[in-house]
C-alpha atoms as a PDB file:
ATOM      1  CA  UNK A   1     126.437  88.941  93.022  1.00  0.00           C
ATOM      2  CA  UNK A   2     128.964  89.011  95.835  1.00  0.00           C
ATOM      3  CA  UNK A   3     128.900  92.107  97.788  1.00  0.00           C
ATOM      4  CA  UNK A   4     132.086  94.777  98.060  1.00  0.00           C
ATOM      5  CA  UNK A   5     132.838  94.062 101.553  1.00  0.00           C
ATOM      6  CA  UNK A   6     132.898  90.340 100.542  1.00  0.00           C
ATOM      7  CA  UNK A   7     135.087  90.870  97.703  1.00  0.00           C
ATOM      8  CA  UNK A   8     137.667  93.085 100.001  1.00  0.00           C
ATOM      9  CA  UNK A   9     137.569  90.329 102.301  1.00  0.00           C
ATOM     10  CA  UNK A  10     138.710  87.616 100.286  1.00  0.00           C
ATOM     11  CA  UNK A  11     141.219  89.886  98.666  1.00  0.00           C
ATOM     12  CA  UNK A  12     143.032  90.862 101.924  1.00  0.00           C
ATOM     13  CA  UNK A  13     142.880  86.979 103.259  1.00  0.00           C
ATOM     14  CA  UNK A  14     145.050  86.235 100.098  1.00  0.00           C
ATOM     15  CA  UNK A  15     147.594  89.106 100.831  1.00  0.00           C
ATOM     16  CA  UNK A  16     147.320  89.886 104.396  1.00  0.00           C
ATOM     17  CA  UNK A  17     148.546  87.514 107.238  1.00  0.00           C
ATOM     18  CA  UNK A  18     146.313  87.489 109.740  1.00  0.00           C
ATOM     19  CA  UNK A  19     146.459  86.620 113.475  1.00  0.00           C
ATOM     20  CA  UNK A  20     145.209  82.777 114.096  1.00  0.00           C
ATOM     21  CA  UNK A  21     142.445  83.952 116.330  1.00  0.00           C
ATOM     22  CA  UNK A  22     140.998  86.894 114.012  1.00  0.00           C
ATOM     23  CA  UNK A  23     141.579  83.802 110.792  1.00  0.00           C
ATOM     24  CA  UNK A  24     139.226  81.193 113.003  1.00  0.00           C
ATOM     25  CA  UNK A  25     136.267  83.820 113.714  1.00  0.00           C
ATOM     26  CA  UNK A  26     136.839  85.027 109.973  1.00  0.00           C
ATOM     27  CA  UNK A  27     136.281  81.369 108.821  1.00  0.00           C
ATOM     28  CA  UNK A  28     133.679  81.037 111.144  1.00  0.00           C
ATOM     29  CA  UNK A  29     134.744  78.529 113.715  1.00  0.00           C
ATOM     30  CA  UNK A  30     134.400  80.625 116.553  1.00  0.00           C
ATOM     31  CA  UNK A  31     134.417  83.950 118.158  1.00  0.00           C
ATOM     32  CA  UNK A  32     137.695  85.507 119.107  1.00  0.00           C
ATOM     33  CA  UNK A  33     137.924  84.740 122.084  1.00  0.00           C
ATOM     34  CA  UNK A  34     136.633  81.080 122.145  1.00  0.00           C
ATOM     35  CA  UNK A  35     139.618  81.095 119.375  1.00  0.00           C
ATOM     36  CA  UNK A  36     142.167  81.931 121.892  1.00  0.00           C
ATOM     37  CA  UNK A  37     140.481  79.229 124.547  1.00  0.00           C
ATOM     38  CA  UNK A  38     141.196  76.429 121.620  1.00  0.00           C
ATOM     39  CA  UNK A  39     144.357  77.836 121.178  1.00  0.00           C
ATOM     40  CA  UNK A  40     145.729  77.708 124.442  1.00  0.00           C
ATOM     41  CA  UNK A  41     144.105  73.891 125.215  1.00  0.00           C
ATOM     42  CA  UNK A  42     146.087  72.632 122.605  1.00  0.00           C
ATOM     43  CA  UNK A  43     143.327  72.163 120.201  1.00  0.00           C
ATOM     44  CA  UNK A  44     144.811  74.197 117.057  1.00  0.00           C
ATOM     45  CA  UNK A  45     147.652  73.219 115.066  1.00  0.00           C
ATOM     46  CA  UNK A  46     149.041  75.067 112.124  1.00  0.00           C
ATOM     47  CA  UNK A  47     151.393  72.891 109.194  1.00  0.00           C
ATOM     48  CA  UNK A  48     151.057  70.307 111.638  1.00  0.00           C
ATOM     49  CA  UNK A  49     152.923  72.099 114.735  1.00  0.00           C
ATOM     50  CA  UNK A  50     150.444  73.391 117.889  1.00  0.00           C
ATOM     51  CA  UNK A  51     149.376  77.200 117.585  1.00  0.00           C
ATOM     52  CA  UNK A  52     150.431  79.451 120.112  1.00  0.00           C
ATOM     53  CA  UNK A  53     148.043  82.072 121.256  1.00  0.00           C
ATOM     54  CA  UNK A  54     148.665  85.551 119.317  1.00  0.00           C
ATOM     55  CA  UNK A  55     150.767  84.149 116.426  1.00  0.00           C
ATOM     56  CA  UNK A  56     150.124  84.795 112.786  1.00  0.00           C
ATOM     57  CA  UNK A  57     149.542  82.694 110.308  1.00  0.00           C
ATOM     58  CA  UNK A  58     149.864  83.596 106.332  1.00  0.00           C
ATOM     59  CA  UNK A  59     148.003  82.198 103.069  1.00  0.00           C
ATOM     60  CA  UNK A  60     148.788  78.920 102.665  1.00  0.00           C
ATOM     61  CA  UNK A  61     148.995  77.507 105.754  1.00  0.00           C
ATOM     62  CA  UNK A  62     147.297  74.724 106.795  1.00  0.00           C
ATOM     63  CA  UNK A  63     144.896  75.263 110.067  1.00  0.00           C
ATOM     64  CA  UNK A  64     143.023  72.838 111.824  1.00  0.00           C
ATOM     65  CA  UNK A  65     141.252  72.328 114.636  1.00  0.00           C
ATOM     66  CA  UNK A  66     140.673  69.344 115.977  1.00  0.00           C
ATOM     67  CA  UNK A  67     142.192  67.379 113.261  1.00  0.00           C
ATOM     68  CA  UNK A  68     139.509  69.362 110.951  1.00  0.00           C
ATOM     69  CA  UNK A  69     140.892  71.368 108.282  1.00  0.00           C
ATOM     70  CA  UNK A  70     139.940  75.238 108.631  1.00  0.00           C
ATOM     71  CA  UNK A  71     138.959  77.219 105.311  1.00  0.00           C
ATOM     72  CA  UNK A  72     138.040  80.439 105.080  1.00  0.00           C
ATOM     73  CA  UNK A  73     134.126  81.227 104.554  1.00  0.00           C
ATOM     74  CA  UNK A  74     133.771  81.560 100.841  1.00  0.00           C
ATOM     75  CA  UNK A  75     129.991  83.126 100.847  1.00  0.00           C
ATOM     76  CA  UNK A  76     129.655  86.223 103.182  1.00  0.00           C
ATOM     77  CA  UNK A  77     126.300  85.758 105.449  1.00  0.00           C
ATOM     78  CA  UNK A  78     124.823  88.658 107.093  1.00  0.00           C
ATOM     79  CA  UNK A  79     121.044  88.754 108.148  1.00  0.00           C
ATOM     80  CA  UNK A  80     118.950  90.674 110.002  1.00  0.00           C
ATOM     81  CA  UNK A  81     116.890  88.665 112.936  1.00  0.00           C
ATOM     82  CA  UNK A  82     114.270  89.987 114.863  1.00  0.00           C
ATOM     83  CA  UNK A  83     115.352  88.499 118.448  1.00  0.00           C
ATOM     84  CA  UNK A  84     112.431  87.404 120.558  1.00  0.00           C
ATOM     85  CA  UNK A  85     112.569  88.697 124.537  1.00  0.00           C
ATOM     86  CA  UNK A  86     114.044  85.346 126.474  1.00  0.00           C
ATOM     87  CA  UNK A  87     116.890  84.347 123.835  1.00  0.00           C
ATOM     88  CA  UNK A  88     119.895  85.484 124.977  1.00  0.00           C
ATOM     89  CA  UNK A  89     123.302  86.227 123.124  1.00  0.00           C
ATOM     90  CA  UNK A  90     125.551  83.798 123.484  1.00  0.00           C
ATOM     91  CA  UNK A  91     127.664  81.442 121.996  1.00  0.00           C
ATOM     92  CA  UNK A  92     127.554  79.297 125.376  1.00  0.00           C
ATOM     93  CA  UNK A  93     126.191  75.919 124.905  1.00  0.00           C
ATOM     94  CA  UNK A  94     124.849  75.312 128.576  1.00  0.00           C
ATOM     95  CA  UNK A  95     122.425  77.940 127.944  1.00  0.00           C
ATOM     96  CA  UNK A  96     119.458  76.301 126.575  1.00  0.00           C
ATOM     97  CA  UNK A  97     117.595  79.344 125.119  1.00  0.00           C
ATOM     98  CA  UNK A  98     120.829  81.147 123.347  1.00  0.00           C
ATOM     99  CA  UNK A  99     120.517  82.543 119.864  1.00  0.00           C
ATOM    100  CA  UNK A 100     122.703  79.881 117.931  1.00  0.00           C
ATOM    101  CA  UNK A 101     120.683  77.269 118.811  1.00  0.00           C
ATOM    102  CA  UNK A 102     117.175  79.211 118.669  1.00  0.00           C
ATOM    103  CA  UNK A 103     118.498  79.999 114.848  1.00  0.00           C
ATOM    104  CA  UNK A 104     119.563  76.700 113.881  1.00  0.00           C
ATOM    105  CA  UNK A 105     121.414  78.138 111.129  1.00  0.00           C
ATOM    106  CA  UNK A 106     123.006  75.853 108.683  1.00  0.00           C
ATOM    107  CA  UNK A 107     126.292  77.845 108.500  1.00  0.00           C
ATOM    108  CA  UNK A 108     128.037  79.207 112.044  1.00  0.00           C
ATOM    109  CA  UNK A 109     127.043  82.688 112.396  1.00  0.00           C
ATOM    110  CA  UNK A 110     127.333  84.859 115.308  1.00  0.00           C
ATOM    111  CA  UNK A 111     125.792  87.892 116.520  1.00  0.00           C
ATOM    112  CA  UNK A 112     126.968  91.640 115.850  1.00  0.00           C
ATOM    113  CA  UNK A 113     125.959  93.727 118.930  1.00  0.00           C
ATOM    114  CA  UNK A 114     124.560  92.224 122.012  1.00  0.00           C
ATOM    115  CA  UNK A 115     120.738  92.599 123.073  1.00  0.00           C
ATOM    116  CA  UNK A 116     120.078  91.362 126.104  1.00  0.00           C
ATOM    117  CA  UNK A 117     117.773  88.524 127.780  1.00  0.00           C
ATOM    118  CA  UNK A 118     114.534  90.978 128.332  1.00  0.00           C
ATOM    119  CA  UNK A 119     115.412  92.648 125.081  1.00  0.00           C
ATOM    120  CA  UNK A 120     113.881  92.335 121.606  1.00  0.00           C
ATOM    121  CA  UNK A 121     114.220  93.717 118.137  1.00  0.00           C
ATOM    122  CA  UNK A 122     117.076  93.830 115.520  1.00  0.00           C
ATOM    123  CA  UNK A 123     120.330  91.832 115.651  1.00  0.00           C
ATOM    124  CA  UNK A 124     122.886  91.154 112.988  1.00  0.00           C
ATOM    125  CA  UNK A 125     124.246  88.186 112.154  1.00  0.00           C
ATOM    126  CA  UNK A 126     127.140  87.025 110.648  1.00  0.00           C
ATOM    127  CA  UNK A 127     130.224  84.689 109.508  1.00  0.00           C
ATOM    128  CA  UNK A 128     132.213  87.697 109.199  1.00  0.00           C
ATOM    129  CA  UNK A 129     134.341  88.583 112.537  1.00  0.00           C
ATOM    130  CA  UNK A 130     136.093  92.188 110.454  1.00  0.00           C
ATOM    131  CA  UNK A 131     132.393  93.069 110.056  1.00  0.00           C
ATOM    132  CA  UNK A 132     131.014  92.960 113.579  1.00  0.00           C
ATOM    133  CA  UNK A 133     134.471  95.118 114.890  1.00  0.00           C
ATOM    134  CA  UNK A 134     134.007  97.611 112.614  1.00  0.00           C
ATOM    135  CA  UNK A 135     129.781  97.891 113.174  1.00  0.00           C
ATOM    136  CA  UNK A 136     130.236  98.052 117.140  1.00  0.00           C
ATOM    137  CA  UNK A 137     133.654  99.444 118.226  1.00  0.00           C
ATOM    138  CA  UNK A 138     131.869 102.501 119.877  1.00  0.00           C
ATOM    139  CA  UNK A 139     135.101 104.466 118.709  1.00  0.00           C
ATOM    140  CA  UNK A 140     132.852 104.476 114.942  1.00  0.00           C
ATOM    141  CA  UNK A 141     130.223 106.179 116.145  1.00  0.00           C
ATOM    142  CA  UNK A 142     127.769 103.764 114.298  1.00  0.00           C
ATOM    143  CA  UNK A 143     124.361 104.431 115.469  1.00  0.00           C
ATOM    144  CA  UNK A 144     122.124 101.946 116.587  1.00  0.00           C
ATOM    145  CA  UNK A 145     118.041 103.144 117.475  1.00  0.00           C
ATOM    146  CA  UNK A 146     115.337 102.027 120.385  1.00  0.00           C
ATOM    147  CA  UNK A 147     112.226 102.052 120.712  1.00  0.00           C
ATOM    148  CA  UNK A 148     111.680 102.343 124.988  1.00  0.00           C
ATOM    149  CA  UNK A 149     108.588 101.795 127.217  1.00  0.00           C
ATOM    150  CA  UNK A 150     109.068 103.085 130.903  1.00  0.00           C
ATOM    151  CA  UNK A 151     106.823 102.380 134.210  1.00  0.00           C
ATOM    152  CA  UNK A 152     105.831 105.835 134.430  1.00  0.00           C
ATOM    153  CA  UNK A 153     104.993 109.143 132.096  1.00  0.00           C
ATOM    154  CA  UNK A 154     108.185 110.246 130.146  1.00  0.00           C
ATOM    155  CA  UNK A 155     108.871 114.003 131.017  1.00  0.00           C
ATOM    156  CA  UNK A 156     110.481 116.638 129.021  1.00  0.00           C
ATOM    157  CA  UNK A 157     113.009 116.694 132.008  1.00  0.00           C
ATOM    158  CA  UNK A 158     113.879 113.123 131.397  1.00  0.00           C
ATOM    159  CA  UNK A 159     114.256 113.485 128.080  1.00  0.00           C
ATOM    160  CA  UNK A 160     116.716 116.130 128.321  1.00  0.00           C
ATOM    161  CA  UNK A 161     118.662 114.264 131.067  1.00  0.00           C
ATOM    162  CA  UNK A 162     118.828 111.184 128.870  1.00  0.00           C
ATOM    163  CA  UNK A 163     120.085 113.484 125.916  1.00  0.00           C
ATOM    164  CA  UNK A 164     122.874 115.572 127.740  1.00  0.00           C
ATOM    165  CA  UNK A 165     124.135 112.226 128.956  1.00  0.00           C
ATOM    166  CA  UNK A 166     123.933 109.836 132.133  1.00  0.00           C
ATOM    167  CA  UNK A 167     126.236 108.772 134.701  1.00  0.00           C
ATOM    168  CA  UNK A 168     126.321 105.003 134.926  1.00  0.00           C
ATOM    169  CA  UNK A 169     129.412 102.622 135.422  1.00  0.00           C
ATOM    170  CA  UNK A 170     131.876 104.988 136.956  1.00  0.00           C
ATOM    171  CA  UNK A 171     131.677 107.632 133.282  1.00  0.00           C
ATOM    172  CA  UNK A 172     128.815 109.255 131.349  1.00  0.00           C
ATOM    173  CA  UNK A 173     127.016 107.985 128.672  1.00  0.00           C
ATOM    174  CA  UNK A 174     127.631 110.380 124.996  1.00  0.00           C
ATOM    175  CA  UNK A 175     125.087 113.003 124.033  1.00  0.00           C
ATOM    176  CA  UNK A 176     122.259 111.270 122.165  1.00  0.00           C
ATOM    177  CA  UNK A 177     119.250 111.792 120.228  1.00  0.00           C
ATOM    178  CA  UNK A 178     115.701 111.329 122.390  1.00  0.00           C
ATOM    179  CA  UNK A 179     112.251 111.471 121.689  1.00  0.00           C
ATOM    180  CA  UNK A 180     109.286 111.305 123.144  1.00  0.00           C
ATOM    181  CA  UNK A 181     106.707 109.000 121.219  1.00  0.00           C
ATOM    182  CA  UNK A 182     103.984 108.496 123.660  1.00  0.00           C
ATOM    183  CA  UNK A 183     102.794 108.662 126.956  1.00  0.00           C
ATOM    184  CA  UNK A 184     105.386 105.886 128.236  1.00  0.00           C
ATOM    185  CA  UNK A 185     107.916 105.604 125.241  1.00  0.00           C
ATOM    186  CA  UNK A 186     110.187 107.113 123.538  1.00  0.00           C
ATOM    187  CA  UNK A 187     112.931 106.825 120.905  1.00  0.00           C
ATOM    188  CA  UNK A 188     116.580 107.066 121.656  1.00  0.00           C
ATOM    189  CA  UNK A 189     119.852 106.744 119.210  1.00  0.00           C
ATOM    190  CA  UNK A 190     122.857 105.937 120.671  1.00  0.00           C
ATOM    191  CA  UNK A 191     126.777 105.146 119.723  1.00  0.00           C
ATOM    192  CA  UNK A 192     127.563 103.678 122.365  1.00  0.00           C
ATOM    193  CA  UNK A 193     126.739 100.089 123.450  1.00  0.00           C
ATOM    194  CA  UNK A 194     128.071  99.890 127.057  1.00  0.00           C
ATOM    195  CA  UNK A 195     126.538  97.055 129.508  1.00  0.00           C
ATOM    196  CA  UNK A 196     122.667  97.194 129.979  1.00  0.00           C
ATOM    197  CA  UNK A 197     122.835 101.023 128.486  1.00  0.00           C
ATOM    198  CA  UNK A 198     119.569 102.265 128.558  1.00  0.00           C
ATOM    199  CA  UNK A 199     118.199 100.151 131.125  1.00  0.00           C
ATOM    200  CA  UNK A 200     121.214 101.584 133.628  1.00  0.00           C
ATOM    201  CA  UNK A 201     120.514 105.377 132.297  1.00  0.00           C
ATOM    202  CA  UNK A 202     116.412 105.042 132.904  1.00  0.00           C
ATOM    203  CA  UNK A 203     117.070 103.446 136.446  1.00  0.00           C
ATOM    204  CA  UNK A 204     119.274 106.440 137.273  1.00  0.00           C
ATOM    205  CA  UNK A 205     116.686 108.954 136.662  1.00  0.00           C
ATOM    206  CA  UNK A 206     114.478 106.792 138.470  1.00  0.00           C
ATOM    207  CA  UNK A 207     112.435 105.283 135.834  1.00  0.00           C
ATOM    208  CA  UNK A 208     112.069 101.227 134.653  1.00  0.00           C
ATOM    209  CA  UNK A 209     111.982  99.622 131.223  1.00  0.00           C
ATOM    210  CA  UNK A 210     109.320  97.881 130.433  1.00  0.00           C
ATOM    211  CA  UNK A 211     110.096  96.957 126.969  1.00  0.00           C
ATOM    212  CA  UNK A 212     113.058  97.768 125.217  1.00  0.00           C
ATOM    213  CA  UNK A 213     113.041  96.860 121.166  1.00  0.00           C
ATOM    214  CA  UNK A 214     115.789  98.151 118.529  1.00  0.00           C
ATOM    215  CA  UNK A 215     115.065  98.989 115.405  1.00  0.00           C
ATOM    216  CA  UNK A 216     117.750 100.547 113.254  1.00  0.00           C
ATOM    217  CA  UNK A 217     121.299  99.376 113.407  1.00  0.00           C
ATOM    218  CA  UNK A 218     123.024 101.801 110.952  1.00  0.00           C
ATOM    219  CA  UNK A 219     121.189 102.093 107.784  1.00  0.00           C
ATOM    220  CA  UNK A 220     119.397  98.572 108.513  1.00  0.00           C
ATOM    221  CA  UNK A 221     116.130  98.788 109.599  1.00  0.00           C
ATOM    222  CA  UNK A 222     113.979  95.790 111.514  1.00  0.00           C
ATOM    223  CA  UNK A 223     110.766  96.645 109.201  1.00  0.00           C
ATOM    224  CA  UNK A 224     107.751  94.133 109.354  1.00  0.00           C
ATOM    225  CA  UNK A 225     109.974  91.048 110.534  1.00  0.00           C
ATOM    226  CA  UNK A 226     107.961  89.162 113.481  1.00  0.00           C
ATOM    227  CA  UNK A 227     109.688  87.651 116.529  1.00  0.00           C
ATOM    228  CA  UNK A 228     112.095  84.958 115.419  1.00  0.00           C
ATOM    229  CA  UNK A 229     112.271  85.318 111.765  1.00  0.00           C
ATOM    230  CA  UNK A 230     115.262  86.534 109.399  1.00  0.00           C
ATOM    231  CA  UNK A 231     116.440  87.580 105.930  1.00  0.00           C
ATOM    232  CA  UNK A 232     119.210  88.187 104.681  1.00  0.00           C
ATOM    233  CA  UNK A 233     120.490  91.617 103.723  1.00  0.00           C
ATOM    234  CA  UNK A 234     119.698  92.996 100.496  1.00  0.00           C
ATOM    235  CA  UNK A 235     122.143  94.266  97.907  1.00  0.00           C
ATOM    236  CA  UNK A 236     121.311  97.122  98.403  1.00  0.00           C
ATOM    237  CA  UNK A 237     121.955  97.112 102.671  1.00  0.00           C
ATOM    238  CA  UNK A 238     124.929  95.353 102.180  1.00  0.00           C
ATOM    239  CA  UNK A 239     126.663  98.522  99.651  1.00  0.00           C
ATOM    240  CA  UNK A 240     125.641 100.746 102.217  1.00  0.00           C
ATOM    241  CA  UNK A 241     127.063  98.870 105.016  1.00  0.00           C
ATOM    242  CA  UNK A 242     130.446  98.814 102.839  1.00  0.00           C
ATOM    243  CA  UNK A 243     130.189 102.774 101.955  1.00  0.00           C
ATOM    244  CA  UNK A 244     129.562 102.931 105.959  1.00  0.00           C
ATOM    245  CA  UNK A 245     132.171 100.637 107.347  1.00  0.00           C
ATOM    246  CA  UNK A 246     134.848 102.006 104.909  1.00  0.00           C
ATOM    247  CA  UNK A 247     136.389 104.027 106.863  1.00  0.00           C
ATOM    248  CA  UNK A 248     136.056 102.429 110.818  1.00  0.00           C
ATOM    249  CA  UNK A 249     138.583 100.883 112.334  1.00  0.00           C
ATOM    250  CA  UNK A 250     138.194  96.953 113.877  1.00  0.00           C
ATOM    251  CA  UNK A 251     140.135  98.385 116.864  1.00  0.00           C
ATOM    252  CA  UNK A 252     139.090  98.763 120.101  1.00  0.00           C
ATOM    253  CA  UNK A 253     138.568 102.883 120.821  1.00  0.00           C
ATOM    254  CA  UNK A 254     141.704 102.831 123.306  1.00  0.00           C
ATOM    255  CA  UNK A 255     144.241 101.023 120.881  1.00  0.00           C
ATOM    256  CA  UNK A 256     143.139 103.089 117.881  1.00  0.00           C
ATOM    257  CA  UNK A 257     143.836 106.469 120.291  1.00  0.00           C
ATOM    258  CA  UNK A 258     147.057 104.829 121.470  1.00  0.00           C
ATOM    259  CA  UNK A 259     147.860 104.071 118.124  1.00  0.00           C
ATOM    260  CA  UNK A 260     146.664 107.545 116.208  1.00  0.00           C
ATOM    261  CA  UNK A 261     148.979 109.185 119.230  1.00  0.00           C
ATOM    262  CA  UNK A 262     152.265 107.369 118.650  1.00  0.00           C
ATOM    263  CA  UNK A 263     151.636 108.232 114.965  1.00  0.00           C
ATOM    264  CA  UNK A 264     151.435 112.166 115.678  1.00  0.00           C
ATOM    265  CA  UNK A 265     154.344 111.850 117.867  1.00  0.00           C
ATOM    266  CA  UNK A 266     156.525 110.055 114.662  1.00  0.00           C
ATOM    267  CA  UNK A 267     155.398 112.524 112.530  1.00  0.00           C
ATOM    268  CA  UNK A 268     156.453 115.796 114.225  1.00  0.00           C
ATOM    269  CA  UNK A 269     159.563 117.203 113.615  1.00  0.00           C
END
């Protein structure tokens, strides 16, 4: 039984044009970005005619890349993988250890929410570009959870620092939730998902990670699944991840303030 979100998907495709770069990573030829890159090297045509980067494109025309003809995904994939420490997240195909090719997935999939190199635990995977905006646009407030062992014995001082928030990369990180779980380790929940995050906020309170391991992203949990394996989503995660995801925006946190600003202006008398 296909899911909600899959259903709304396929609905809006038929109605909605879309920009050429957001239809690619929805149809799962590539990331955004790597879109754009194909774009602008001449690689894309649309009825025949090379894309330019940023245009639109509506239902019914005919995409390819290549000279291969671009449909949309008709199945929705999302699983949950537990990423082993040494894979990293990337698309990039000189990297020998990244997590497409460690996968070896028989459909192209791409990751939701970066973990990085030393990192393990949780990651989301998917054909579904809308999906992966809406999960980790910071601006959604989507909660993601870690379990963190330090070099040295986790204080209640610490704790509260890491809570109240962090300096790191010229701002401060959001309140979050902390908890101490051991001698070593604790638990922190964050909404945030800026570069290196917790690594950054432990070094700044002079502490080192010694393993770092998520193990919630929203309502999805990492449960009993061993370094390297996946499953997909159950029926049951993916409604929640719809009821969830409802009502986030794909924006970036800056364009949906620009945006919710201009609106406010229009509207007052």
């Amino acid at each position: 039984m296909n899911s909600q979100i899959e259903r709304q998907f396929q609905e809006r495709s038929k109605r909605e044009a879309l920009r050429l770069n957001k239809f690619l990573s929805e149809a799962g030829v590539c990331s955004r970005r790597e879109a754009d890159r194909l774009i602008e090297a001449g690689r894309v045509t649309v009825d025949g005619k090379k894309a330019e980067t940023g245009m639109k494109i509506t239902p019914g025309q005919e995409v390819r890349v290549d000279q291969k003809l671009v449909k949309p995904e008709e199945e929705m994939i999302v699983l949950a993988v537990n990423k082993p420490r040494g894979i990293v997240c990337t698309e990039e195909k000189r990297e020998p250890d990244n997590i497409i090719r460690f996968l070896n997935y028989p459909t192209r999939i791409t990751y939701a929410g970066r973990l990085d190199k030393d990192s393990e635990g949780l990651l989301l995977m998917t054909n579904n570009g809308d999906i992966i905006n809406k999960m980790m646009r910071a601006g959604n407030y989507h909660e993601k959870e870690y379990l963190v062992t330090v070099d040295k014995p986790v204080t209640e001082e610490f704790l509260q620092h890491m809570a109240r928030g962090v300096p790191i990369l010229d701002t401060v990180t959001r309140p979050c939730q902390v908890k101490k779980e051991g001698k070593k380790t604790f638990r922190i929940v964050l909404t945030q998902g800026l570069n290196r995050q917790i690594r950054r906020m432990c070094e700044a309170l002079g502490y080192k990670v010694v393993t770092l391991k998520r193990v919630r992203i929203m309502q999805i949990r990492l449960g009993d699944l061993k370094p390297g394996q996946y499953r997909p989503l159950t029926e049951q995660e993916l409604a929640s991840l719809d009821r969830m995801l409802e009502h986030s925006s794909n924006m970036p946190e800056r364009d949906r303030k620009n945006r919710e600003r201009k609106e406010n202006r229009r509207q007052k008398p």
